[in-house]
Protein backbone atom coordinates (compact mmCIF):
# COMPACT_ATOMS: atom_id res chain seq x y z
CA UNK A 1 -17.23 -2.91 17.89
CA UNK A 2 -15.55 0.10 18.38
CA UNK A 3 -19.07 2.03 18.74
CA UNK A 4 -20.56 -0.74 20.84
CA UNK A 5 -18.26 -0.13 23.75
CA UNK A 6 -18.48 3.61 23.42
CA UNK A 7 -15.15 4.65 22.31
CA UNK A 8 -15.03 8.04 20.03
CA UNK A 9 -11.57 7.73 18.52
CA UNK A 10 -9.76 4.95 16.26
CA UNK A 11 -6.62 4.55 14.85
CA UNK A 12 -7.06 1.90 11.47
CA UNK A 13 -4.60 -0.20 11.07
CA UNK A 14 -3.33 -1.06 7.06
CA UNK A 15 -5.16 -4.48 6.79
CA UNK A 16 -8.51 -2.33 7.89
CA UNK A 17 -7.38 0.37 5.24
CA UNK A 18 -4.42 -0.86 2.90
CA UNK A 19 -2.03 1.61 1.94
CA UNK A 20 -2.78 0.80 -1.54
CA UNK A 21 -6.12 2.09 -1.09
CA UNK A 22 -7.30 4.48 -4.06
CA UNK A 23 -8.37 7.70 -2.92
CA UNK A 24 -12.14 6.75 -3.24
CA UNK A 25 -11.52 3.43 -1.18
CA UNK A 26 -10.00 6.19 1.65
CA UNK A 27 -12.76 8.15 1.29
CA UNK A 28 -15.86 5.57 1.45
CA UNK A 29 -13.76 4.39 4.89
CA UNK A 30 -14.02 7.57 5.89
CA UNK A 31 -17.38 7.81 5.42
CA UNK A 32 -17.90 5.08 7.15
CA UNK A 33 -15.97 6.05 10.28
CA UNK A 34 -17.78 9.18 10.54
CA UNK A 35 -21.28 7.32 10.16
CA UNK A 36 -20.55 5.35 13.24
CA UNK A 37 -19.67 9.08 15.47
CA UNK A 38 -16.09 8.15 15.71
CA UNK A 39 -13.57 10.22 14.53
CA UNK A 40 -10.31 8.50 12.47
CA UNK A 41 -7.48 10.36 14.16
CA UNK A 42 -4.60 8.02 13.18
CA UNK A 43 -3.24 5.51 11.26
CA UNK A 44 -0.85 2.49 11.98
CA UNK A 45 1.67 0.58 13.12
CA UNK A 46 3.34 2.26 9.69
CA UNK A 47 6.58 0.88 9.07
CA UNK A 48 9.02 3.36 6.84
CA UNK A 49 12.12 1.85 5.88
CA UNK A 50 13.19 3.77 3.19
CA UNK A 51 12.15 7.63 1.39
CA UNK A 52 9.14 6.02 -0.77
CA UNK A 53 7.19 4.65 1.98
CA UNK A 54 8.03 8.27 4.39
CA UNK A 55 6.05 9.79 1.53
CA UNK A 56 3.57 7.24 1.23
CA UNK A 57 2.64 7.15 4.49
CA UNK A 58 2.01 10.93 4.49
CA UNK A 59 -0.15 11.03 1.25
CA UNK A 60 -2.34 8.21 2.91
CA UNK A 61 -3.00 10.10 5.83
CA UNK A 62 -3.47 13.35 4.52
CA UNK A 63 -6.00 11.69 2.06
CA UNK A 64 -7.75 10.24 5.34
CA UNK A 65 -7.57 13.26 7.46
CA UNK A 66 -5.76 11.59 9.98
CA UNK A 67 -3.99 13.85 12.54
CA UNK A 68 -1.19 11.63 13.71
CA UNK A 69 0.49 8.69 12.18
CA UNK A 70 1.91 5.66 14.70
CA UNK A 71 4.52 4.58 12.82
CA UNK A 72 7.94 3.12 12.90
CA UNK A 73 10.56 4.89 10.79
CA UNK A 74 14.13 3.42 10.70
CA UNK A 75 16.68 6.08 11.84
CA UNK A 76 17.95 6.49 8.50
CA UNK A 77 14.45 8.02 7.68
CA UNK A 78 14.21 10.55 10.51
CA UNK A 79 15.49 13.42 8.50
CA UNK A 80 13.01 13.03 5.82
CA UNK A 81 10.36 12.68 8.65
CA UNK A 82 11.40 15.46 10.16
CA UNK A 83 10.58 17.84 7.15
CA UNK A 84 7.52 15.42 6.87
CA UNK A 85 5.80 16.40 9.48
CA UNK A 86 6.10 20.20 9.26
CA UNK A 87 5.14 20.26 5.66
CA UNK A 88 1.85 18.16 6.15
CA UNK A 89 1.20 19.28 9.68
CA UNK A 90 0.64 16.01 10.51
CA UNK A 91 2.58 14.02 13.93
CA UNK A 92 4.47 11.11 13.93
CA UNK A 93 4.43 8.76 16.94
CA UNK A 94 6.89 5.85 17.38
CA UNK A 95 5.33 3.27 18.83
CA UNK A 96 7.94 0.95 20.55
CA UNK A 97 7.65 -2.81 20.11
CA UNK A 98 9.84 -4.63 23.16
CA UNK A 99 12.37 -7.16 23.38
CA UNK A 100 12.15 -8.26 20.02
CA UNK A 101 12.80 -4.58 18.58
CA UNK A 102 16.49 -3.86 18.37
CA UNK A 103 15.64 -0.08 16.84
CA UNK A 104 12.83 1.41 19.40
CA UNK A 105 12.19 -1.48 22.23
CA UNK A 106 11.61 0.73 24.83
CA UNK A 107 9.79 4.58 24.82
CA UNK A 108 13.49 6.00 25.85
CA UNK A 109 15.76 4.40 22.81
CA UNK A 110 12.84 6.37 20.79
CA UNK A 111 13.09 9.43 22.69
CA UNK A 112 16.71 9.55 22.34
CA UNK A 113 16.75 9.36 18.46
CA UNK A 114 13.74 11.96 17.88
CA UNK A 115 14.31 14.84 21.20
CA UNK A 116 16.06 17.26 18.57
CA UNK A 117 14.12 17.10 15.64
CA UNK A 118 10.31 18.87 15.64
CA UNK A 119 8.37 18.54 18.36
CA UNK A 120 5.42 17.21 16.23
CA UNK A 121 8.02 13.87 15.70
CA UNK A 122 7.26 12.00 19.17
CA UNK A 123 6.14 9.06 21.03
CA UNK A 124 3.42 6.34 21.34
CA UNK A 125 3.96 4.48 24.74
CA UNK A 126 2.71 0.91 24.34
CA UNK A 127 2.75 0.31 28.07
CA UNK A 128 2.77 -3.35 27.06
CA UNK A 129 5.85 -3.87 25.20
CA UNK A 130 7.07 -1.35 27.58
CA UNK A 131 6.74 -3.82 30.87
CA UNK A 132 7.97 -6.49 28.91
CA UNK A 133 10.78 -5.00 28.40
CA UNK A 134 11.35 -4.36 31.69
CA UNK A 135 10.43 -1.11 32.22
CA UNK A 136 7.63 0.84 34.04
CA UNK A 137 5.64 2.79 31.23
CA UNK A 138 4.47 5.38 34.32
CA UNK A 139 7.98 6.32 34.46
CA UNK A 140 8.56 6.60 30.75
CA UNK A 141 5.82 8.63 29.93
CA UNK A 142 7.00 10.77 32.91
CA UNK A 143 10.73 11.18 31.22
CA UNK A 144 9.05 11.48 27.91
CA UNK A 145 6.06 13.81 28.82
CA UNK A 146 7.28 16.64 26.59
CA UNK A 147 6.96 13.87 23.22
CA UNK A 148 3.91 11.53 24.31
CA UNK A 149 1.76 11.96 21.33
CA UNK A 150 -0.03 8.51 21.52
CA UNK A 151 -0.52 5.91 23.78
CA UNK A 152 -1.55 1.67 23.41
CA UNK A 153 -2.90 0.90 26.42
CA UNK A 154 -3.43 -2.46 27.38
CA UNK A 155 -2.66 -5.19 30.25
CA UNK A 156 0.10 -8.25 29.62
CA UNK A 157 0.77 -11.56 31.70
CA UNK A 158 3.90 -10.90 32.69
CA UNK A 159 6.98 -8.76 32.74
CA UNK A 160 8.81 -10.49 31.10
CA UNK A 161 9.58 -11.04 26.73
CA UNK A 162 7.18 -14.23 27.16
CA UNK A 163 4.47 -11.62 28.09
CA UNK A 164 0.81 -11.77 27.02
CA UNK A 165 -2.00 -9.06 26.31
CA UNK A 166 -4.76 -10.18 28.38
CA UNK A 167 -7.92 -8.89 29.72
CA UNK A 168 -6.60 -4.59 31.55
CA UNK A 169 -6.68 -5.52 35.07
CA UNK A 170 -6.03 -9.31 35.05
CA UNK A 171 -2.52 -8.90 34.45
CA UNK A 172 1.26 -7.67 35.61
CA UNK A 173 0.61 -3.77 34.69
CA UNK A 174 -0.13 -1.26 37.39
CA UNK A 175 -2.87 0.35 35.19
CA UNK A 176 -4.16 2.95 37.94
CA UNK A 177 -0.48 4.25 38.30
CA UNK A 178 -0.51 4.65 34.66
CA UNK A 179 -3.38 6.58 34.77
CA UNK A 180 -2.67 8.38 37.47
CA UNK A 181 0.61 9.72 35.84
CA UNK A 182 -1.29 10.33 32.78
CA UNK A 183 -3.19 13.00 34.64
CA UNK A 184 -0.47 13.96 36.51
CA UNK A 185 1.59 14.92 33.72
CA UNK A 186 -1.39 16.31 31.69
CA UNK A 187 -1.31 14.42 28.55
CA UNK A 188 -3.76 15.87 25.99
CA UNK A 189 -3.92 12.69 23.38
CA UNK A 190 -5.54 10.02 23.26
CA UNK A 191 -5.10 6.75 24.63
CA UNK A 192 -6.45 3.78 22.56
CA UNK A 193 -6.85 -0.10 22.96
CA UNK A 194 -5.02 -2.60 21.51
CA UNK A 195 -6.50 -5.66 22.20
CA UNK A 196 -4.26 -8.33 20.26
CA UNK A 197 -5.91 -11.20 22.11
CA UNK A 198 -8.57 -13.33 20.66
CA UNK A 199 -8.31 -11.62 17.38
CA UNK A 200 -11.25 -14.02 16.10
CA UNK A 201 -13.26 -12.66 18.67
CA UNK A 202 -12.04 -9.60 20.12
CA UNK A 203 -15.45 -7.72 21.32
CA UNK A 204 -15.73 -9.27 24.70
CA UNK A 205 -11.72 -8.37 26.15
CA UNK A 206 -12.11 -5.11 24.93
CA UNK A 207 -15.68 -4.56 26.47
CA UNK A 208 -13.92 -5.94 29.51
CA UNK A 209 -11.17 -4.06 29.31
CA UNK A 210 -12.68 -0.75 28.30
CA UNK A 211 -15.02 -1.07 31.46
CA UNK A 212 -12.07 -1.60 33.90
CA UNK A 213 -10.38 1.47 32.37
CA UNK A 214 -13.44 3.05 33.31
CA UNK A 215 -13.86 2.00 36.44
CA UNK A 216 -10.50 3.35 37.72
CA UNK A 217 -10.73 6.54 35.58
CA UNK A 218 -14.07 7.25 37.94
CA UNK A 219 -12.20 6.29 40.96
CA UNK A 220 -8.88 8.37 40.54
């Protein structure tokens, strides 16, 4: 699907590659990834509660060759993470999750536990979770410029916790501002989908979506 609408880069989540995947198992998906021209940058949501799963997480994406991993470590992890990421030379995004998240709901509560530690320890803006939380993601990832290392992109229903992903452009999110600040601020990564919407069926909303994206990208 990912090849049908012309995107280059993909972050797998687990249940497309388990983290109990044997080192051949990482390879063949590998493979595979590269067979279709895309290139497997990332892996995640990763959740780390605790030392074992830090270093798991870090084997499994050194064994894929993934250059940054969206995860979320508690805060009692960080300091492990921290050495983490400069031994493997491989970044760690938190990814924030919303109202529901009482650790990283918003891109700032992440911000504020990682701005001291390495600068390869940083910050995936889901600009969804971040409107329902109440809070516009153009002005996060303006605050946070110096530790945006990832970004969801994607549009919701409302701006509110009872917020939906829906079709980018048919909803509450003011994607060409978003967009516009991206460029503004130069962010070098990469911004990917997540289209949690008709997960039976996902191909068409993300075609749609993808082309909207497009369409204002051509126009700003």
């Amino acid at each position: 699907m990912a090849a049908r609408v012309g995107l280059k880069h993909i972050c797998l989540k687990e249940y497309h590659l388990s983290m109990k995947s044997t080192p051949e198992q990482i390879a063949a998906a590998v493979a595979k990834v590269k067979a279709a021209g895309i290139d497997l940058y990332g892996g995640g949501c990763i959740y780390m509660r605790k030392p074992a799963e830090v270093n798991r997480a870090f084997e499994y994406a050194k064994a894929a060759g993934m250059k940054t991993i969206v995860g979320i470590p508690v805060p009692g992890v960080l300091a492990l993470v921290d050495k983490k990421v400069q031994q493997y030379d491989i970044r760690v995004a938190i990814h924030n999750h919303g109202p529901g998240d009482k650790i990283y709901p918003t891109p700032e509560a992440a911000y504020e536990k990682i701005k001291d530690l390495d600068h390869r320890v940083g910050l995936c803006i889901d600009i969804g979770h971040t409107v329902r939380a109440g809070v516009d993601p153009s002005r996060a990832a303006e605050q946070c410029a110096d530790r945006l290392l990832d970004v969801h992109v994607k549009d919701v229903t409302a701006n509110t916790a009872k917020g939906k992903t829906i079709e980018a452009g048919r909803g509450v999110i003011d994607l060409p501002g978003f967009l516009r600040m991206l460029d503004k601020i130069r962010y070098p990564g990469i911004v990917s989908f997540e289209f949690e919407k008709d997960g039976n069926d996902p191909l068409p909303g993300l075609a749609e979506s993808v082309g909207y994206v497009r369409g204002v990208l051509a126009v700003i």
